[in-house]
C-alpha atoms as a PDB file:
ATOM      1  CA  UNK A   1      91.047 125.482 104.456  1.00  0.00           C
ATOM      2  CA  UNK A   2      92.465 124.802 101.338  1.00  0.00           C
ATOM      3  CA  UNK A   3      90.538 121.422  99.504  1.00  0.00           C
ATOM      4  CA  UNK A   4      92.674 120.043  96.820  1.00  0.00           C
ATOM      5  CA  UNK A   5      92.238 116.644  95.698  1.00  0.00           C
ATOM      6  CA  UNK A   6      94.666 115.070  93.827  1.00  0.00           C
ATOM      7  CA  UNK A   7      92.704 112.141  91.780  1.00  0.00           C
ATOM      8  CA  UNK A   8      94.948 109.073  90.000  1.00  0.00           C
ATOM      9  CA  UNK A   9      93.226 107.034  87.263  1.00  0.00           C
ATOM     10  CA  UNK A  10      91.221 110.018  86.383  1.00  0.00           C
ATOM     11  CA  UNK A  11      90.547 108.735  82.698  1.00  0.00           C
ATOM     12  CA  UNK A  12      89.617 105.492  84.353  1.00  0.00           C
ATOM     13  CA  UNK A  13      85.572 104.402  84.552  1.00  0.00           C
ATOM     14  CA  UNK A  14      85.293 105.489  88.275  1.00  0.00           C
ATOM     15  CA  UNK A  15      87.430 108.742  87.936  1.00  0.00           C
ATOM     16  CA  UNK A  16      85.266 109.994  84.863  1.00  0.00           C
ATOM     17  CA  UNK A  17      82.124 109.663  87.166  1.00  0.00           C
ATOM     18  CA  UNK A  18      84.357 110.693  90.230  1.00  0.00           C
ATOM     19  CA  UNK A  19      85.663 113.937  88.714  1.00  0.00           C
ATOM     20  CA  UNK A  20      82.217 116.024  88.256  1.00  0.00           C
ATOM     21  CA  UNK A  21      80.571 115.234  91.570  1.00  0.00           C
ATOM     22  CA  UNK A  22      84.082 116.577  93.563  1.00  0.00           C
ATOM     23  CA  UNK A  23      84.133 119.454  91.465  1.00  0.00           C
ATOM     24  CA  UNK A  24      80.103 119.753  92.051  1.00  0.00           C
ATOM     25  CA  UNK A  25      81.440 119.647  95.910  1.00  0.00           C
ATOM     26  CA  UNK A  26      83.602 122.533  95.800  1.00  0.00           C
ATOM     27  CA  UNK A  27      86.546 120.502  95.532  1.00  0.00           C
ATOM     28  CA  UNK A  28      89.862 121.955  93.425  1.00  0.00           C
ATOM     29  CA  UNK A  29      91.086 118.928  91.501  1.00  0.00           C
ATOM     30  CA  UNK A  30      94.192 117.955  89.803  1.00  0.00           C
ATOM     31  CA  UNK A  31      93.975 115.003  87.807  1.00  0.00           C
ATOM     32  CA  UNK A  32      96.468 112.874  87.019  1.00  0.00           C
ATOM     33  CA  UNK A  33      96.601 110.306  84.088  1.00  0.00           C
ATOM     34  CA  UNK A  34      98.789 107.756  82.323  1.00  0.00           C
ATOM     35  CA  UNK A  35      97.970 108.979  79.072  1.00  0.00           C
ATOM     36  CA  UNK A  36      97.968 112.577  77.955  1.00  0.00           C
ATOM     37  CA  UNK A  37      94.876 113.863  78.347  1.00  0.00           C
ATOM     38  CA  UNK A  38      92.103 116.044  76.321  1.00  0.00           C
ATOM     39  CA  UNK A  39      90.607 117.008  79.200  1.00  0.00           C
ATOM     40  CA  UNK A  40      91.860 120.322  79.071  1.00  0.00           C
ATOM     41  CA  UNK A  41      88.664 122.255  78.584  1.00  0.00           C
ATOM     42  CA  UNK A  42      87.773 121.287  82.215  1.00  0.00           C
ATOM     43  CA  UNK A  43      87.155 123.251  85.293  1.00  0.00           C
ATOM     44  CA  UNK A  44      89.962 120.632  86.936  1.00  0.00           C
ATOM     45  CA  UNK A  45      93.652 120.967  86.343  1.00  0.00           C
ATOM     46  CA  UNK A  46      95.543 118.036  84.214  1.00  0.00           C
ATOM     47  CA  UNK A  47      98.781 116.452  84.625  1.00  0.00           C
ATOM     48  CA  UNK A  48     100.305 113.257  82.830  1.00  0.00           C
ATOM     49  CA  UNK A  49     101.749 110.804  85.413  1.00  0.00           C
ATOM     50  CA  UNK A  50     102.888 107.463  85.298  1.00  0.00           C
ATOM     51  CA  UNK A  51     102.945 106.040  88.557  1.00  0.00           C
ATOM     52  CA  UNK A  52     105.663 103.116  88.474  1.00  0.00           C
ATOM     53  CA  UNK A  53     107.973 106.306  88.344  1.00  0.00           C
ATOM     54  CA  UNK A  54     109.074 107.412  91.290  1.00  0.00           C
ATOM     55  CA  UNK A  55     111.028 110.499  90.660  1.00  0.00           C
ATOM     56  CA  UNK A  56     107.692 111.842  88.719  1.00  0.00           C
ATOM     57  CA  UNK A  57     105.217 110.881  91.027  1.00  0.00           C
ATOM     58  CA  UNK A  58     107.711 113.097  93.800  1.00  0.00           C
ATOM     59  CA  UNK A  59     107.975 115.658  91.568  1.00  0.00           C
ATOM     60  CA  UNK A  60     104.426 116.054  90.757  1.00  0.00           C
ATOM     61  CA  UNK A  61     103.262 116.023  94.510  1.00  0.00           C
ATOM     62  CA  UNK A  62     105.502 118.103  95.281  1.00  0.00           C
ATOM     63  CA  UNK A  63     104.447 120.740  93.042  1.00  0.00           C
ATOM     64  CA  UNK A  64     100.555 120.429  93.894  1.00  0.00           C
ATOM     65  CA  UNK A  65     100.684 119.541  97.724  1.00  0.00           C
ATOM     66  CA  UNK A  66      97.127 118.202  98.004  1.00  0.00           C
ATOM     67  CA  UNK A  67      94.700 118.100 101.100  1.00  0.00           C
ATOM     68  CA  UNK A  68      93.507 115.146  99.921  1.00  0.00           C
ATOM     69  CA  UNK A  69      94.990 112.068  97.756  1.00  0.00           C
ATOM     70  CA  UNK A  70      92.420 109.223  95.719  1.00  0.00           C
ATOM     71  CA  UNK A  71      94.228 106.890  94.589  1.00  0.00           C
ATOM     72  CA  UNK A  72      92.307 104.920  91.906  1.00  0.00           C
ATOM     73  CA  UNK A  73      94.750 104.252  89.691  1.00  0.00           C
ATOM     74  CA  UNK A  74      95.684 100.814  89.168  1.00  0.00           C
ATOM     75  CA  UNK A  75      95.505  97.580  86.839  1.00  0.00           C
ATOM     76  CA  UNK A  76      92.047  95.752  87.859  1.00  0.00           C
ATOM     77  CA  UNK A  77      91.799  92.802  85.538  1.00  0.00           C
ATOM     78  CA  UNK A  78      91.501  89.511  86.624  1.00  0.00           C
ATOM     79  CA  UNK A  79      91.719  87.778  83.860  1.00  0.00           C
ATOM     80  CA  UNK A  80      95.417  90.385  83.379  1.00  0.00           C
ATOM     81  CA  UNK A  81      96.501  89.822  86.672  1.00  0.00           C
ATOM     82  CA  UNK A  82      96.885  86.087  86.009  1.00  0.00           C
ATOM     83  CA  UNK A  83      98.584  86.749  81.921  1.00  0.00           C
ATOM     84  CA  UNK A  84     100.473  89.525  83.665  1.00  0.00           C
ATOM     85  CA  UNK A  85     101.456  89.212  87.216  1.00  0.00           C
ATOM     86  CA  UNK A  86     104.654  91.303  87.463  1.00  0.00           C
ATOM     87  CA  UNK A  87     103.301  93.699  86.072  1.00  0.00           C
ATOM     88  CA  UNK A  88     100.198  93.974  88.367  1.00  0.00           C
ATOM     89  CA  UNK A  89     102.000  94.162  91.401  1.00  0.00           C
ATOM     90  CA  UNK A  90     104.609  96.476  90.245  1.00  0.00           C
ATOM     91  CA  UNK A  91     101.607  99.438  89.617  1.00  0.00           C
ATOM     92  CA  UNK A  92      99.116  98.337  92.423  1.00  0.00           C
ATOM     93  CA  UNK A  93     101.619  97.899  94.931  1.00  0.00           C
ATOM     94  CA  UNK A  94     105.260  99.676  94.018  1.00  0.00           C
ATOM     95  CA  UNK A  95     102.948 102.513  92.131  1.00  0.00           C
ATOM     96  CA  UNK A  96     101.195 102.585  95.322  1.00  0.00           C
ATOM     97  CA  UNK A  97     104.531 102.735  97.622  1.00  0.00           C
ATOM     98  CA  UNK A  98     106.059 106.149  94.930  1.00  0.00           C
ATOM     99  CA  UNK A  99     102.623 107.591  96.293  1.00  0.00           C
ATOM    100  CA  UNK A 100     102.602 107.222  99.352  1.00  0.00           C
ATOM    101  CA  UNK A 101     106.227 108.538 100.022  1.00  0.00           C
ATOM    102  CA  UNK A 102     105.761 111.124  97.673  1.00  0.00           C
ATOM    103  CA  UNK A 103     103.066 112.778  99.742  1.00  0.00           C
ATOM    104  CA  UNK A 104     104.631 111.784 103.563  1.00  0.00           C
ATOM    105  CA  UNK A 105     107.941 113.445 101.921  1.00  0.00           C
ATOM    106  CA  UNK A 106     106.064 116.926 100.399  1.00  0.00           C
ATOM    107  CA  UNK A 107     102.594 116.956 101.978  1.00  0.00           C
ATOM    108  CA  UNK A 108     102.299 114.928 104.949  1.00  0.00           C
ATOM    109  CA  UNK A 109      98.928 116.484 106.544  1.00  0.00           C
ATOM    110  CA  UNK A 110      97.025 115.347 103.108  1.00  0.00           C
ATOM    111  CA  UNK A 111      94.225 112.676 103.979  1.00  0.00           C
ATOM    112  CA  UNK A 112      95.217 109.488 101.668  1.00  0.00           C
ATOM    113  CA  UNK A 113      92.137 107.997 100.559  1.00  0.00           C
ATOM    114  CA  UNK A 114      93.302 104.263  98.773  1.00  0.00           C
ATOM    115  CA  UNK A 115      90.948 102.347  96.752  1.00  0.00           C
ATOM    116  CA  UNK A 116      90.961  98.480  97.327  1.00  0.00           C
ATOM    117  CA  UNK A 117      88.778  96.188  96.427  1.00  0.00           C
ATOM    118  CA  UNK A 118      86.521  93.814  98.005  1.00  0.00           C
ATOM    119  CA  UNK A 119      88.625  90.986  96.174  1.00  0.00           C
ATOM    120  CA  UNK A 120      90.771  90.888  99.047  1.00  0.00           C
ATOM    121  CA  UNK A 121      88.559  88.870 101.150  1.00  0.00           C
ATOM    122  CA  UNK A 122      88.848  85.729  98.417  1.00  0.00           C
ATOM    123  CA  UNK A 123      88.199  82.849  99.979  1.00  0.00           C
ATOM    124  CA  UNK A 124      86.112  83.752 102.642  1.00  0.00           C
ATOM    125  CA  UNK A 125      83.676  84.501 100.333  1.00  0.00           C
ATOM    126  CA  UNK A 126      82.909  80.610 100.778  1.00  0.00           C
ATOM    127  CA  UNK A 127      81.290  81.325 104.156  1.00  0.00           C
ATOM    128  CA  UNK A 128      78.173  82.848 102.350  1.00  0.00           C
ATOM    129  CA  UNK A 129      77.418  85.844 104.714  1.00  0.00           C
ATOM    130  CA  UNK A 130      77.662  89.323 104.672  1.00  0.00           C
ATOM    131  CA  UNK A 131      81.292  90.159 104.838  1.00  0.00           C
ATOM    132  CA  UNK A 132      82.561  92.860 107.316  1.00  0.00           C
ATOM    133  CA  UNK A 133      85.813  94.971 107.191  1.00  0.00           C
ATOM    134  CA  UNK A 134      87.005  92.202 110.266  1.00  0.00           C
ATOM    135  CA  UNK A 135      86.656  89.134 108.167  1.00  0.00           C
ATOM    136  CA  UNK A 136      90.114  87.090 107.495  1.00  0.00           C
ATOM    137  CA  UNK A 137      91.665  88.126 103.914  1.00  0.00           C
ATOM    138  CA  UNK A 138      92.273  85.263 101.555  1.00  0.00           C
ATOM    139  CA  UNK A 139      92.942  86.587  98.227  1.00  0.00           C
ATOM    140  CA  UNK A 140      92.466  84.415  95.145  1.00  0.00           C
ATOM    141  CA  UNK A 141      93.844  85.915  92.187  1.00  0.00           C
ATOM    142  CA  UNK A 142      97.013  88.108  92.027  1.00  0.00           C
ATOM    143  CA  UNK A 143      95.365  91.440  91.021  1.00  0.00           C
ATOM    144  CA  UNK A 144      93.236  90.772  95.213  1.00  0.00           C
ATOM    145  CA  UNK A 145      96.598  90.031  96.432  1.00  0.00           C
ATOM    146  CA  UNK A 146      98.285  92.972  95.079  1.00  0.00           C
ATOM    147  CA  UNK A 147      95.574  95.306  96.474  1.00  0.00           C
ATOM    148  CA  UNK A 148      95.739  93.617  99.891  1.00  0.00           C
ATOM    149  CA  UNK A 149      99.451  94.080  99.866  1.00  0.00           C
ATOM    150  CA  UNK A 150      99.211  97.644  99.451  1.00  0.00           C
ATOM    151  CA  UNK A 151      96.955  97.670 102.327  1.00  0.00           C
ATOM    152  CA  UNK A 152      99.342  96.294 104.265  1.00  0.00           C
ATOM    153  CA  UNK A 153     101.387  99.044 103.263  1.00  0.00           C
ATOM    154  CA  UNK A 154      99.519 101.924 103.440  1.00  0.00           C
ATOM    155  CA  UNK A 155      98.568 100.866 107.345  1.00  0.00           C
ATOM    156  CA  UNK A 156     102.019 100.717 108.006  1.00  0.00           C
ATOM    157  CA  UNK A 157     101.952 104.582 106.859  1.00  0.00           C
ATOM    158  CA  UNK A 158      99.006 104.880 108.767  1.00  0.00           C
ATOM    159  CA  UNK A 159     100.963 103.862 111.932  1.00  0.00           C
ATOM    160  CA  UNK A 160     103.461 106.613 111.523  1.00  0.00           C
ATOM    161  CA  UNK A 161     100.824 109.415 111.644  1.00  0.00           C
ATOM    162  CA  UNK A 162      99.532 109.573 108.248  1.00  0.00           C
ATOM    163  CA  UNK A 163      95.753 110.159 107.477  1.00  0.00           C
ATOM    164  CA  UNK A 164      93.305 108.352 105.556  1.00  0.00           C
ATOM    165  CA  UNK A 165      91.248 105.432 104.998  1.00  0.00           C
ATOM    166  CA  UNK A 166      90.901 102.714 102.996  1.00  0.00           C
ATOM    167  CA  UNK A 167      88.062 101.718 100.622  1.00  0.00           C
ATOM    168  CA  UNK A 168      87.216  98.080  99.590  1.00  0.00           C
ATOM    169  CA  UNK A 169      84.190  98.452  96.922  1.00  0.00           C
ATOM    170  CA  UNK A 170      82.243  95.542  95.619  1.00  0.00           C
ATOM    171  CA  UNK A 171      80.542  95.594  92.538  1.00  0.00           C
ATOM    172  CA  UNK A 172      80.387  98.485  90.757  1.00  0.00           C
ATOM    173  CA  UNK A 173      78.437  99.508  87.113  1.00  0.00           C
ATOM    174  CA  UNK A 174      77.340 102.135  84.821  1.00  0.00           C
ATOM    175  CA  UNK A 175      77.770 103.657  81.806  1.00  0.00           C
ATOM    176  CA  UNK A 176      81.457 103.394  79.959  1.00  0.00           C
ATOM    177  CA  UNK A 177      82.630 100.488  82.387  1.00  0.00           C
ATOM    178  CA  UNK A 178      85.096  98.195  80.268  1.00  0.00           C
ATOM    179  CA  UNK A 179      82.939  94.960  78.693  1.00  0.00           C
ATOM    180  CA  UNK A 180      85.975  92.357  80.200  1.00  0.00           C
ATOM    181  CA  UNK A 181      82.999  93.008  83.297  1.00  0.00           C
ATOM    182  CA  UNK A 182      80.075  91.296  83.375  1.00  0.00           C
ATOM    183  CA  UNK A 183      77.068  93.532  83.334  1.00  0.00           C
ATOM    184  CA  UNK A 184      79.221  95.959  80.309  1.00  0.00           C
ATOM    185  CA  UNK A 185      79.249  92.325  78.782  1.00  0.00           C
ATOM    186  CA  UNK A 186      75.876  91.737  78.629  1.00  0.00           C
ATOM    187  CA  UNK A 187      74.713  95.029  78.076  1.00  0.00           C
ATOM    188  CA  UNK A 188      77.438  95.083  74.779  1.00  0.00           C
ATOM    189  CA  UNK A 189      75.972  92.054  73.293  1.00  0.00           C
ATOM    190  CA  UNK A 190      72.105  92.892  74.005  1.00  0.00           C
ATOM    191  CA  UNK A 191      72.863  96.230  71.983  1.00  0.00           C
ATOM    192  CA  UNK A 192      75.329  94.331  69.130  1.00  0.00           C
ATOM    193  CA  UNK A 193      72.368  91.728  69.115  1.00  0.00           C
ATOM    194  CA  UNK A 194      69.666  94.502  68.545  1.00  0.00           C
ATOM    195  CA  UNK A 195      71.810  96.052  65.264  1.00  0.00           C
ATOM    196  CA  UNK A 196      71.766  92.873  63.908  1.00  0.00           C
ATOM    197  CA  UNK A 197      76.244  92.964  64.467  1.00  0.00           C
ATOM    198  CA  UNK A 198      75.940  89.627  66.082  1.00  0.00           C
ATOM    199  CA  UNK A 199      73.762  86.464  66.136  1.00  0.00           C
ATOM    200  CA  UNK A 200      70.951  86.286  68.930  1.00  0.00           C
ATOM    201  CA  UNK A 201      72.924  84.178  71.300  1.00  0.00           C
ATOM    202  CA  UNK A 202      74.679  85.921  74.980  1.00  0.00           C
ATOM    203  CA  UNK A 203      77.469  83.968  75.683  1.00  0.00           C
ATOM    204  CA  UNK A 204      77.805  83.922  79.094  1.00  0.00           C
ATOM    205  CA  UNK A 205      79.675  82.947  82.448  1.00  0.00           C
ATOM    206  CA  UNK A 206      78.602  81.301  85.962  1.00  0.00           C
ATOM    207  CA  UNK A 207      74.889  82.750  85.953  1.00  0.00           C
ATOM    208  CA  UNK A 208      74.306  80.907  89.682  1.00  0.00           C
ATOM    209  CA  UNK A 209      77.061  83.665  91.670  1.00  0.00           C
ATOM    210  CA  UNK A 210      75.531  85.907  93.528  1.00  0.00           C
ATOM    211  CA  UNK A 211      77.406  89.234  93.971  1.00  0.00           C
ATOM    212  CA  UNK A 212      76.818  92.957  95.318  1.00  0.00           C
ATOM    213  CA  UNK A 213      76.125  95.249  92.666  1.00  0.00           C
ATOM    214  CA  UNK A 214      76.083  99.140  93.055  1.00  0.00           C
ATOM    215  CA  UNK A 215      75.603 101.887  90.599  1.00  0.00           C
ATOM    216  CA  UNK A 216      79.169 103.752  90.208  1.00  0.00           C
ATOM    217  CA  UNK A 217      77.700 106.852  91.221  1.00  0.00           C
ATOM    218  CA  UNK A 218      76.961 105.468  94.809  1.00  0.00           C
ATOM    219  CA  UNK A 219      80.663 104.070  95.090  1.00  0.00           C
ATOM    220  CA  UNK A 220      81.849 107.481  93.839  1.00  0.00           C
ATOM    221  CA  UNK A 221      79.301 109.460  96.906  1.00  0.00           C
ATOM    222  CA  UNK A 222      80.878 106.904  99.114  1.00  0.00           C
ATOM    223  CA  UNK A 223      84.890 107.874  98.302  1.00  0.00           C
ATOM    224  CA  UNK A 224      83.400 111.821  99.220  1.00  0.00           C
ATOM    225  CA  UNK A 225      81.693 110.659 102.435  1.00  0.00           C
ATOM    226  CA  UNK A 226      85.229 109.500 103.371  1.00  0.00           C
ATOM    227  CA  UNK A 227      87.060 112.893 102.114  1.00  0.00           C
ATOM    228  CA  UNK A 228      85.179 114.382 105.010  1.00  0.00           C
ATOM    229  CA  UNK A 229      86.555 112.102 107.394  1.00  0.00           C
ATOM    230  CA  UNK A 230      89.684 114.143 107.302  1.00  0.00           C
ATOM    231  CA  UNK A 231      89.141 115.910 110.512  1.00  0.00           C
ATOM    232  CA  UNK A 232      87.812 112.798 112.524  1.00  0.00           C
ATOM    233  CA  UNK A 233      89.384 110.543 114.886  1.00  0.00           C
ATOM    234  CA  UNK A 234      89.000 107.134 113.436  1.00  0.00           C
ATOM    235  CA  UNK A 235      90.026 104.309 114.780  1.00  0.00           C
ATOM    236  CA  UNK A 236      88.835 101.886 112.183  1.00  0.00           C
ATOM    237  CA  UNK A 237      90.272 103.051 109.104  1.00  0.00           C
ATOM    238  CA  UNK A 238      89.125 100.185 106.489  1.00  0.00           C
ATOM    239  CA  UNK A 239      85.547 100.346 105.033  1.00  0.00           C
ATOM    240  CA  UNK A 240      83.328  98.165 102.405  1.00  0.00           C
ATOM    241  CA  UNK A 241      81.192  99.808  99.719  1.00  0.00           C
ATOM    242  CA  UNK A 242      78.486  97.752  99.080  1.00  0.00           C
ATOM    243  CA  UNK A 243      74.632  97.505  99.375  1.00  0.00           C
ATOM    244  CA  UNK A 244      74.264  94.588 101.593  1.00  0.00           C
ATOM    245  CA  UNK A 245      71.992  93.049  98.796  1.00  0.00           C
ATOM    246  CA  UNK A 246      72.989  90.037  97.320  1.00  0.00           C
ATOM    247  CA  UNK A 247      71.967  89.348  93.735  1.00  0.00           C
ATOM    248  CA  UNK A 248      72.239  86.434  91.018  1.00  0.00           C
ATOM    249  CA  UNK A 249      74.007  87.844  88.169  1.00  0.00           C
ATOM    250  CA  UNK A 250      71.219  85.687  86.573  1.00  0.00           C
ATOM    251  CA  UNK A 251      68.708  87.923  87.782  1.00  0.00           C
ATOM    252  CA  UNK A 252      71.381  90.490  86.389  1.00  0.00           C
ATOM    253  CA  UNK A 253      70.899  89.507  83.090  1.00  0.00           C
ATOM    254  CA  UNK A 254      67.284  88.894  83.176  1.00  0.00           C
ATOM    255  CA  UNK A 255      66.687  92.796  84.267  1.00  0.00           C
ATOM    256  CA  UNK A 256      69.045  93.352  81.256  1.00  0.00           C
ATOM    257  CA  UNK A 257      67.026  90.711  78.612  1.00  0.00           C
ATOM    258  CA  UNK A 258      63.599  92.877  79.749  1.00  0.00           C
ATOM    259  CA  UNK A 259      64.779  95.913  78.292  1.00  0.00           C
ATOM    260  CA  UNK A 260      64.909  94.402  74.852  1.00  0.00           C
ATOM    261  CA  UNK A 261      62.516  93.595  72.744  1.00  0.00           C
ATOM    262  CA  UNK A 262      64.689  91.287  70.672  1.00  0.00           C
ATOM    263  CA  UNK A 263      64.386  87.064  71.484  1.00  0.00           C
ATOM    264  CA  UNK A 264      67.856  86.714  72.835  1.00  0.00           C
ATOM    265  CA  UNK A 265      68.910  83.004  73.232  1.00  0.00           C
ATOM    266  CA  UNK A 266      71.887  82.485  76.479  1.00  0.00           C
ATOM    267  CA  UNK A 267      74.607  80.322  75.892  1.00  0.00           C
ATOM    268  CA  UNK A 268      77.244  79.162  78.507  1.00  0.00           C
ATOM    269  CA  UNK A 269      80.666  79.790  77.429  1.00  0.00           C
ATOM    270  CA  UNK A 270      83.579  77.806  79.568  1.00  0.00           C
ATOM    271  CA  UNK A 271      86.102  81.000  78.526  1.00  0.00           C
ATOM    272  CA  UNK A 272      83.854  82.761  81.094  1.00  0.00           C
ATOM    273  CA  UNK A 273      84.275  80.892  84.156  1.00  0.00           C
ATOM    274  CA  UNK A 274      87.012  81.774  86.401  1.00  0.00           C
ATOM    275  CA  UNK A 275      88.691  79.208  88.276  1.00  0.00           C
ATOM    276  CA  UNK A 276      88.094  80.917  91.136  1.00  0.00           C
ATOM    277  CA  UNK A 277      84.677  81.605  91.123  1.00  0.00           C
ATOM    278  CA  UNK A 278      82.726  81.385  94.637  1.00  0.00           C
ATOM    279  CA  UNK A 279      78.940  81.402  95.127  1.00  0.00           C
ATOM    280  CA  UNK A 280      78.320  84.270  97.106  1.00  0.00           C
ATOM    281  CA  UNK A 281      80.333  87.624  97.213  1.00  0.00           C
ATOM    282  CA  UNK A 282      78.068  90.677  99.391  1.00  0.00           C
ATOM    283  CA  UNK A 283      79.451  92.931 101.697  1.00  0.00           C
ATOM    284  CA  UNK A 284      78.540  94.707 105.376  1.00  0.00           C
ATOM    285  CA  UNK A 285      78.448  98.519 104.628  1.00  0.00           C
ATOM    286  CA  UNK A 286      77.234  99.289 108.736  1.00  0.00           C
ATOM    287  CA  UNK A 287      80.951 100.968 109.210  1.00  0.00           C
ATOM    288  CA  UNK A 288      80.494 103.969 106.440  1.00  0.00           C
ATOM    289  CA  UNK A 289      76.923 104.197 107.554  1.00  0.00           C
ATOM    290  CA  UNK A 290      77.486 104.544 111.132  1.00  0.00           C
ATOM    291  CA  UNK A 291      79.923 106.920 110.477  1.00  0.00           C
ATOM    292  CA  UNK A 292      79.128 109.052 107.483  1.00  0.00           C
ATOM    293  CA  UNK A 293      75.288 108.307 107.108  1.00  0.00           C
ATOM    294  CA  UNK A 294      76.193 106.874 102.920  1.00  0.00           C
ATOM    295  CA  UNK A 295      74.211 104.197 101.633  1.00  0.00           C
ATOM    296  CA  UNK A 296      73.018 103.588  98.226  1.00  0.00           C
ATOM    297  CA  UNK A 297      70.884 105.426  96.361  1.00  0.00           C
ATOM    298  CA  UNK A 298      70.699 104.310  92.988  1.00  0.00           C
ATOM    299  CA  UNK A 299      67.708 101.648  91.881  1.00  0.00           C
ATOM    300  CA  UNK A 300      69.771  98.977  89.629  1.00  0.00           C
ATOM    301  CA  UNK A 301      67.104  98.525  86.977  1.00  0.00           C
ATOM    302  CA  UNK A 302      67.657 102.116  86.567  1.00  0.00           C
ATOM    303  CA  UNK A 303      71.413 101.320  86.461  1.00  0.00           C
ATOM    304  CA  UNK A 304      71.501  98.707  83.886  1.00  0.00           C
ATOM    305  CA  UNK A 305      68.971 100.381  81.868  1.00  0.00           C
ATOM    306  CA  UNK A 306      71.682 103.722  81.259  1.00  0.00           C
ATOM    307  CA  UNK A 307      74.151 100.713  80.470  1.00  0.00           C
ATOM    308  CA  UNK A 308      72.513  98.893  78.095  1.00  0.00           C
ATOM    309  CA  UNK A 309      71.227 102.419  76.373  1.00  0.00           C
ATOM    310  CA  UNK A 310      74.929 103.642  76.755  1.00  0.00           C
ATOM    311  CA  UNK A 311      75.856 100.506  74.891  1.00  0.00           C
ATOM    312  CA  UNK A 312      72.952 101.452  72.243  1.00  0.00           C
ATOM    313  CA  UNK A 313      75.059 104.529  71.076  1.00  0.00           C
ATOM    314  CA  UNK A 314      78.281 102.842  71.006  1.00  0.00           C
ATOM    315  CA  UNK A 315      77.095 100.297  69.070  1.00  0.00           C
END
């Protein structure tokens, strides 16, 4: 059987760590990104794509007819979403919609595979428990409400005999992740600190949350795990990626701080605290396990310490 995935957001932070290990799989891959890529070199195939247009998106699908659809692509920023709503909901949800017709129009067996986000669940957060795929959706920002919204869509394609499943990841770091998130932000201004390009003082947000943090390589085992699902009956076709651990992003920091040898003063900046903010953010990951045996693998120490030295070089 043919296995060609077609991966959006490819130059994104996930895709980059994405693209190797489906390849390593025996996957064929075309790769589709916003920008015109360099990536030609690679053993995956390369297309430019913007996907607020329709008529491309069709075309493009048309010519590759995947097996299999990820659909990373999208615009994640908080901070964005609220400076640019419109435009937030016209990528993660109407880019989402050209998809999603696209391949019921030229490839309708392919397994659609949608990234979400654990966002979605917003206020529920405030209950301060592990959060399963059942829990009520409250989103709190409009980047969580556009990704719920395009669940609502996709399970409406689910209903008329598409396959696939939808992911909602927590946390996710490693190397190259964008500094607008927190551990890239601390790592950043450890290594800025250490060659002497800024004065020993971490500005920082809310220290007290506690979220679930998982090495990008896990999240990106976890989005293959569900690949695999293709030929399985599911009934339940929404699953977290997280670790189940809860941890301060104090403690976050701290791991971070050890690493250096430099004395590193923390300072509380009020640009850094969302309005938002809730206490406690962890997820239930018992549905993927149960059903494709993933769980994490990745120690975080080991995580941040491959941030922070990735943040070394750039520096």
């Amino acid at each position: 059987m043919n296995q060609h995935v077609f991966l959006t957001g490819a130059c994104g932070f996930v895709g980059k760590v994405l693209l190797p290990i489906l390849l390593a799989k025996g996957y064929r891959v075309t790769c589709a990104s916003r920008l015109a890529s360099s990536h030609a070199g690679s053993a995956a195939e390369w297309v430019t794509l913007d996907i607020n247009d329709a008529k491309a998106v069709s075309c493009v699908i048309e010519q590759v007819k995947p097996s299999h659809v990820i659909h990373l692509a999208a615009q994640s920023h908080v901070p964005t979403s609220f400076r640019e709503p419109a435009q937030t909901w016209q990528t993660n949800v109407m880019g989402t919609l050209h998809l999603l017709e696209a391949v019921k129009t030229h490839c309708s067996e392919a397994f659609f595979l949608f990234v979400s986000s654990s966002e979605v669940y917003g206020e529920f957060f405030k209950a301060a428990e592990l959060t399963a795929e059942s829990a009520d959706c409250k989103p709190m920002n409009p980047y969580a409400a556009s990704k719920r919204a395009a669940e609502l869509a996709i399970e409406q394609y689910f209903r008329q005999g598409l396959a696939g499943a939808i992911a909602r990841p927590f946390n996710h770091i490693g190397a190259g992740q964008s500094p607008e998130f927190v551990s890239a932000s601390f790592a950043r201004q450890i290594a800025a600190i250490e060659a002497g390009k800024q004065k020993p003082i971490l500005q920082v947000g809310n220290l007290d949350a506690q979220r679930d943090f998982l090495d990008v390589r896990d999240v990106c085992n976890a989005y293959v795990a569900l690949l695999e699902l293709k030929t399985v009956d599911i009934e339940d076709r929404i699953f977290n990626i997280a670790s189940g651990q809860p941890r301060r992003i104090d403690d976050v920091l701290k791991l971070l701080l050890q690493q250096s040898s430099q004395e590193i003063a923390v300072e509380l900046d009020p640009e850094r605290m969302r309005p938002s903010d809730i206490p406690l953010a962890a997820g239930d990951c018992t549905r993927i396990h149960s059903l494709t045996g993933w769980q994490p693998s990745y120690d975080l120490s080991n995580t941040l310490a491959e941030l922070l030295g990735h943040w070394r070089e750039q520096v």
